[in-house]
N, C-alpha and C. Protein backbone atom coordinates (compact mmCIF):
# COMPACT_ATOMS: atom_id res chain seq x y z
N UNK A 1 122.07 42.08 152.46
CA UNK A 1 121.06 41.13 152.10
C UNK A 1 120.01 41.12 153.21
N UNK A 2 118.82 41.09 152.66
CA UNK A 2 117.59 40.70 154.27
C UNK A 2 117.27 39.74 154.66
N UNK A 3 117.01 39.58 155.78
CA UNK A 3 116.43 38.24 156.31
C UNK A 3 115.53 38.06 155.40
N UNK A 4 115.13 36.99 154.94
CA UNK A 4 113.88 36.46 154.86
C UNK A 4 113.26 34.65 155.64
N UNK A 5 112.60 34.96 155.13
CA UNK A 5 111.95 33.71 155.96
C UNK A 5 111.70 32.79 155.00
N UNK A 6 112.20 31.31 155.59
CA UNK A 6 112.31 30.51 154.55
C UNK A 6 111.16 29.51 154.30
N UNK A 7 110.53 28.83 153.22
CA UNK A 7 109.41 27.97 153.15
C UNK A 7 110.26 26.84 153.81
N UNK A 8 109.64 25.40 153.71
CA UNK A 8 109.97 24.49 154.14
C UNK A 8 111.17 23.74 153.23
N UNK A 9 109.90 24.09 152.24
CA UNK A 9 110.50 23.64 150.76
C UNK A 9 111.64 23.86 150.65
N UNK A 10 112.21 25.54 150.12
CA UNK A 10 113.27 26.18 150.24
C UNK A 10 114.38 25.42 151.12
N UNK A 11 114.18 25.74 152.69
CA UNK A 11 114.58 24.92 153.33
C UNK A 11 115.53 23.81 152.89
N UNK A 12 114.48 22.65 152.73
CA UNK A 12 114.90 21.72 152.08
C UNK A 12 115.80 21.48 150.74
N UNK A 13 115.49 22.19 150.08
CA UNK A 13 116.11 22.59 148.92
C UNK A 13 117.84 22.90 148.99
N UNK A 14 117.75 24.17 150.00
CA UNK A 14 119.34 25.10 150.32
C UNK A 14 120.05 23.79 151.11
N UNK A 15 119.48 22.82 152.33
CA UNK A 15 119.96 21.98 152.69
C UNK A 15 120.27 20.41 151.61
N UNK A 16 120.04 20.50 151.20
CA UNK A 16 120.64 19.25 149.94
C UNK A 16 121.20 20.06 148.78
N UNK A 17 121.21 21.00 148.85
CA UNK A 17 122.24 21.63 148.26
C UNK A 17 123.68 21.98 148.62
N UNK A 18 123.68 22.58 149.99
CA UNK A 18 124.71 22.72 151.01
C UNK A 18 125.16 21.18 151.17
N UNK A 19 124.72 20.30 151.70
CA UNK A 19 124.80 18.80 152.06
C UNK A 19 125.97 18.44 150.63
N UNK A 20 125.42 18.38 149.48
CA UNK A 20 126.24 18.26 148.66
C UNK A 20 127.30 18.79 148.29
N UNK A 21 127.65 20.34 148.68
CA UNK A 21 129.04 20.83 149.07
C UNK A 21 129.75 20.14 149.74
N UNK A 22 129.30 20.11 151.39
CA UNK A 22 130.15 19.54 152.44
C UNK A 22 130.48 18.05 151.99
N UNK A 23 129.86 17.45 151.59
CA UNK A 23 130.21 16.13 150.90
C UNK A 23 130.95 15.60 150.21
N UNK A 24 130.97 16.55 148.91
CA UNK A 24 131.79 16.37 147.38
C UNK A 24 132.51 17.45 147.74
N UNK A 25 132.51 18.25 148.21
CA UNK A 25 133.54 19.89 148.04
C UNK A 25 134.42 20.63 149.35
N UNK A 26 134.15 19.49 150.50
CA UNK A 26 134.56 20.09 151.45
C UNK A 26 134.77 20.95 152.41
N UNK A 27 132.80 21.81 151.88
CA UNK A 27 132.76 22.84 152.72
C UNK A 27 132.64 22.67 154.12
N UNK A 28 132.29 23.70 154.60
CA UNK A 28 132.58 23.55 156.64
C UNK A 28 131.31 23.20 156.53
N UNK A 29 131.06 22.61 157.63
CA UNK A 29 130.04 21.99 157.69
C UNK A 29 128.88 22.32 159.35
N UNK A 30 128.61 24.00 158.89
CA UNK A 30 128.35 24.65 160.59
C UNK A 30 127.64 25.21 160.52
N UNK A 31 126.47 25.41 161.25
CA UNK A 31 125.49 26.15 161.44
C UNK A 31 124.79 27.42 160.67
N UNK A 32 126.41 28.39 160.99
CA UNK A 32 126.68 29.83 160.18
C UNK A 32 126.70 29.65 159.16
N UNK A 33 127.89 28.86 158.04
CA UNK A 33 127.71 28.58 156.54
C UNK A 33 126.27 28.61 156.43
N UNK A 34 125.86 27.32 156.72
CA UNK A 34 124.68 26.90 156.22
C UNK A 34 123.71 27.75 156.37
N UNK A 35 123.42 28.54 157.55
CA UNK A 35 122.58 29.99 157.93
C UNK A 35 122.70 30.72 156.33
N UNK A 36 123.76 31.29 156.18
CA UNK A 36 124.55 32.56 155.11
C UNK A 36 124.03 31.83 153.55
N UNK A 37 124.47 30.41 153.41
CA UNK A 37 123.77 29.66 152.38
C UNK A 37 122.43 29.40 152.23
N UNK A 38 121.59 29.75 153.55
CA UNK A 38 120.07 29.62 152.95
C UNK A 38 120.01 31.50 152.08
N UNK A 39 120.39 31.94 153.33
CA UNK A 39 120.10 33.18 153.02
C UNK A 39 120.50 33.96 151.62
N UNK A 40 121.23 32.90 150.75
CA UNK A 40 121.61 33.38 149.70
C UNK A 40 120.87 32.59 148.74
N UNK A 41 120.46 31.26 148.98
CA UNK A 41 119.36 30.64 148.09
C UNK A 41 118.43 31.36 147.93
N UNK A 42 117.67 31.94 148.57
CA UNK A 42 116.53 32.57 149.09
C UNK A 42 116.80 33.63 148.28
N UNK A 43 118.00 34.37 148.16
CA UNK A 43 117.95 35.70 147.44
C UNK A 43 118.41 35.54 145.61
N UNK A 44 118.16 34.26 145.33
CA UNK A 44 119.10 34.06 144.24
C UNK A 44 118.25 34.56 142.89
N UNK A 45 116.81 34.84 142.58
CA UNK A 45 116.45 34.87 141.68
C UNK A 45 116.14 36.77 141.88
N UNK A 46 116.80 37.57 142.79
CA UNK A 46 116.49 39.05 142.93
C UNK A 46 116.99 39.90 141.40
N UNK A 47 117.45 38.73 140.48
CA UNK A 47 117.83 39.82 139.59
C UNK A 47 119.09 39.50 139.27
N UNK A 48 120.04 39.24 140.17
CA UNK A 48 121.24 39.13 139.95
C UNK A 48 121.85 38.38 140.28
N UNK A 49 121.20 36.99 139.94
CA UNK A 49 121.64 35.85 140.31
C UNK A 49 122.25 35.15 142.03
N UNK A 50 123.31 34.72 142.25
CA UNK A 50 123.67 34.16 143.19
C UNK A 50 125.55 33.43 142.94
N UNK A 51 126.48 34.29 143.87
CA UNK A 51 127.69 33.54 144.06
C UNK A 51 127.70 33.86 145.60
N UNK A 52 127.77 32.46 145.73
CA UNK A 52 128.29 32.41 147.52
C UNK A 52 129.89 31.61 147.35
N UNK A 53 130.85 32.01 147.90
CA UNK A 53 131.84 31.54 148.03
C UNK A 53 131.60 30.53 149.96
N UNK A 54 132.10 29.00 149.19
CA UNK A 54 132.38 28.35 150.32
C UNK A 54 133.73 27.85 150.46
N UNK A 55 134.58 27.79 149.51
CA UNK A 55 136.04 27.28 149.53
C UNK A 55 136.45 25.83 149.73
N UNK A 56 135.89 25.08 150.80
CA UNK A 56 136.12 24.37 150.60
C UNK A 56 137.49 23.16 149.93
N UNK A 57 137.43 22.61 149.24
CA UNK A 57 138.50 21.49 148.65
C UNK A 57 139.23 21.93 147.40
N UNK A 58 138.12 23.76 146.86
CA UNK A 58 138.49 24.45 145.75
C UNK A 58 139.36 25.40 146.14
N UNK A 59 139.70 25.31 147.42
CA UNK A 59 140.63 27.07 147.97
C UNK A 59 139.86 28.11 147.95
N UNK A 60 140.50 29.24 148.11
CA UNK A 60 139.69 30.34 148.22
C UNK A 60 138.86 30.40 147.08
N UNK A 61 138.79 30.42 146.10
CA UNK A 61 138.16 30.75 144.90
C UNK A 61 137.02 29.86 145.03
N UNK A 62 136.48 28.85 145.56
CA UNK A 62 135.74 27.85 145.57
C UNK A 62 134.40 28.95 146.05
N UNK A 63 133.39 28.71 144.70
CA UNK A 63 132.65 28.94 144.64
C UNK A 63 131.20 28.36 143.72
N UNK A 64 129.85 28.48 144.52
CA UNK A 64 128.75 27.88 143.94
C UNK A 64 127.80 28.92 143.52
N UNK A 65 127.77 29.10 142.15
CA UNK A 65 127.01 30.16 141.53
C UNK A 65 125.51 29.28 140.74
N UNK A 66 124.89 30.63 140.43
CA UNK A 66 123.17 30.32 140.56
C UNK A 66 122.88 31.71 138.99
N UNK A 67 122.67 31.20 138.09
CA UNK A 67 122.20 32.21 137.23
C UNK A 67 120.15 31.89 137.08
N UNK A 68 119.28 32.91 136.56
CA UNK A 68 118.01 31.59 136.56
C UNK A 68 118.19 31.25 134.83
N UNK A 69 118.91 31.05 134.04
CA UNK A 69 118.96 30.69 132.66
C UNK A 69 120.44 29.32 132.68
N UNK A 70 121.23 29.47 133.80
CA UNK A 70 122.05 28.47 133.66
C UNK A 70 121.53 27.50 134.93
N UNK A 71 120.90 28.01 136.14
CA UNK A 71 121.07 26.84 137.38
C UNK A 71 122.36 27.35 138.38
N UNK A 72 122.39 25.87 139.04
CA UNK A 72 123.36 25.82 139.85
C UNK A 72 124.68 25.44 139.46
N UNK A 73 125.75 25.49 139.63
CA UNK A 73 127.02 25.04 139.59
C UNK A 73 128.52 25.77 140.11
N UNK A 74 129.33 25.09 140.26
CA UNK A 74 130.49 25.54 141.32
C UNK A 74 131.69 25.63 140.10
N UNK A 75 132.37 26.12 140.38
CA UNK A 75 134.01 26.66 140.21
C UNK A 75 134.64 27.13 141.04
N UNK A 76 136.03 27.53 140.70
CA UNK A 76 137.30 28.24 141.31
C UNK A 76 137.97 29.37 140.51
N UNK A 77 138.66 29.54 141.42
CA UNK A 77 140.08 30.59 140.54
C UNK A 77 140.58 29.94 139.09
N UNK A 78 140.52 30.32 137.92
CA UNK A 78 141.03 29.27 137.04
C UNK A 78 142.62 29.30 137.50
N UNK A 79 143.33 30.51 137.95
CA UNK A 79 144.88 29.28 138.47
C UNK A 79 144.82 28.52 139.18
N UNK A 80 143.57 28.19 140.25
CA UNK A 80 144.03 27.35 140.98
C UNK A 80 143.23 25.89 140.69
N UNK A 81 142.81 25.69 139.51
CA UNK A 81 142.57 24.63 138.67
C UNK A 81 143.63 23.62 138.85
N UNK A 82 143.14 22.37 139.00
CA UNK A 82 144.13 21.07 138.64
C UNK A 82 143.45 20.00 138.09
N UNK A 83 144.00 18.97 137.71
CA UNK A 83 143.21 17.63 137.67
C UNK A 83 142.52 17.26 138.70
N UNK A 84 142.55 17.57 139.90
CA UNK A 84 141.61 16.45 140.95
C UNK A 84 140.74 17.56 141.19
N UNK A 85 141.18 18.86 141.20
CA UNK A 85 139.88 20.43 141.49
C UNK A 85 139.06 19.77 140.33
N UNK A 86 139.14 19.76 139.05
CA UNK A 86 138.62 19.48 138.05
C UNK A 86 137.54 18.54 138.02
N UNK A 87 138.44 17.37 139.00
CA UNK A 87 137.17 16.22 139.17
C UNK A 87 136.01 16.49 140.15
N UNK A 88 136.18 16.95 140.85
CA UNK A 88 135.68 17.50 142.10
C UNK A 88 134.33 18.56 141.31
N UNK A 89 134.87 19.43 140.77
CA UNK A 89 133.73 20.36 140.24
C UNK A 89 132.81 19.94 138.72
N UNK A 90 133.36 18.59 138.04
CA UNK A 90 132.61 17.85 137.32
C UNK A 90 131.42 17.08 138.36
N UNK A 91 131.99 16.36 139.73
CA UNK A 91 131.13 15.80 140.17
C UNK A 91 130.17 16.46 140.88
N UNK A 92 130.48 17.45 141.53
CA UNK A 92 129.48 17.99 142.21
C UNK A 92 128.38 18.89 141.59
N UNK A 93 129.09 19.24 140.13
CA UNK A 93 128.36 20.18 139.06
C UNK A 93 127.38 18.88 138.61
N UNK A 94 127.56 17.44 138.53
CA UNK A 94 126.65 16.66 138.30
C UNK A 94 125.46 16.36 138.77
N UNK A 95 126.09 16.55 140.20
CA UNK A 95 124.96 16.05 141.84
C UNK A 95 123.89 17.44 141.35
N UNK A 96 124.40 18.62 141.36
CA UNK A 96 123.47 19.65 141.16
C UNK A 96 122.43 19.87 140.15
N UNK A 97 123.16 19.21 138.57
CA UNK A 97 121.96 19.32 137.81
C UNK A 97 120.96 19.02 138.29
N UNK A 98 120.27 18.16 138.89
CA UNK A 98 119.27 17.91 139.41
C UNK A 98 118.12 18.89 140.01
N UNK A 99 118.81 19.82 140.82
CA UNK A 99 118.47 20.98 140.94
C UNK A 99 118.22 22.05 139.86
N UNK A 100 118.53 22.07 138.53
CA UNK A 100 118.85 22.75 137.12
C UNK A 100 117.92 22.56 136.37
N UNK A 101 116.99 21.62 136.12
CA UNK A 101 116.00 21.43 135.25
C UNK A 101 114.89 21.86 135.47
N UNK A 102 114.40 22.31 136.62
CA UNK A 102 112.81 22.83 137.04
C UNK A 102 113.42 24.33 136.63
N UNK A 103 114.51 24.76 137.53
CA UNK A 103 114.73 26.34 137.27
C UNK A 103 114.88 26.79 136.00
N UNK A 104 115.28 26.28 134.89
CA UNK A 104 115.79 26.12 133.60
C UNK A 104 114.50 26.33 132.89
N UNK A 105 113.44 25.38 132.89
CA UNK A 105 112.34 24.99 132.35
C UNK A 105 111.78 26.53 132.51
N UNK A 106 111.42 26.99 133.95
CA UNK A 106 110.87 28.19 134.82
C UNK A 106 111.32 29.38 134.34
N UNK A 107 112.51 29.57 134.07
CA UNK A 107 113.24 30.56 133.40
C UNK A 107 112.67 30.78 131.83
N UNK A 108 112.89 29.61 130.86
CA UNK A 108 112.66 30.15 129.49
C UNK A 108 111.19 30.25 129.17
N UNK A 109 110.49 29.83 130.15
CA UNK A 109 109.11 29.75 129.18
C UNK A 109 108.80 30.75 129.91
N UNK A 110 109.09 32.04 130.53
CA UNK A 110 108.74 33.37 130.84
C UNK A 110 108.08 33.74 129.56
């Protein structure tokens, strides 16, 4: 992946996005993640979307994927699914729509 250089915006954006992992999902909450997580916001509309695995409260499988026709939202391993993983990726898949409706909009009326 390349460096790129981030707007402010962006910025802002990958950080209340990340923020809402470490929050609801339990990711680490360090410099590097968050570095590796801009750097993958930034690359998310190259074509082929965006999965960054953070793990977090989901285990290894814990992951936040980026299509530009679906948005943002997180899952896991489906074995390692339970009732409280479940709640966890309803809520934080909630916090994110928010983020989902400009890209959504941006996407179909191509």
């Amino acid at each position: 992946m390349a460096i790129k250089k981030a707007s402010s915006a962006d910025r802002a954006r990958a950080k209340a996005i990340y923020d809402i992992l470490v929050a609801q999902a339990g990711a680490a909450d360090d410099e590097g993640d968050r570095y590796q997580f801009e750097q993958s916001y930034l690359d998310r509309e190259s074509g082929f979307g965006l999965e960054f695995r953070f793990q977090g409260s989901l285990g290894f499988g814990g992951k936040i994927r980026y299509t530009p026709s679906t948005g943002w939202y997180i899952d896991c391993y489906r074995e390692d699914e339970s009732p409280q993983r479940n709640r966890v990726i309803a809520s934080v898949n909630a916090a994110l729509a928010q983020f989902n409706t400009a890209a959504q909009r941006s996407y179909w009326s191509r």
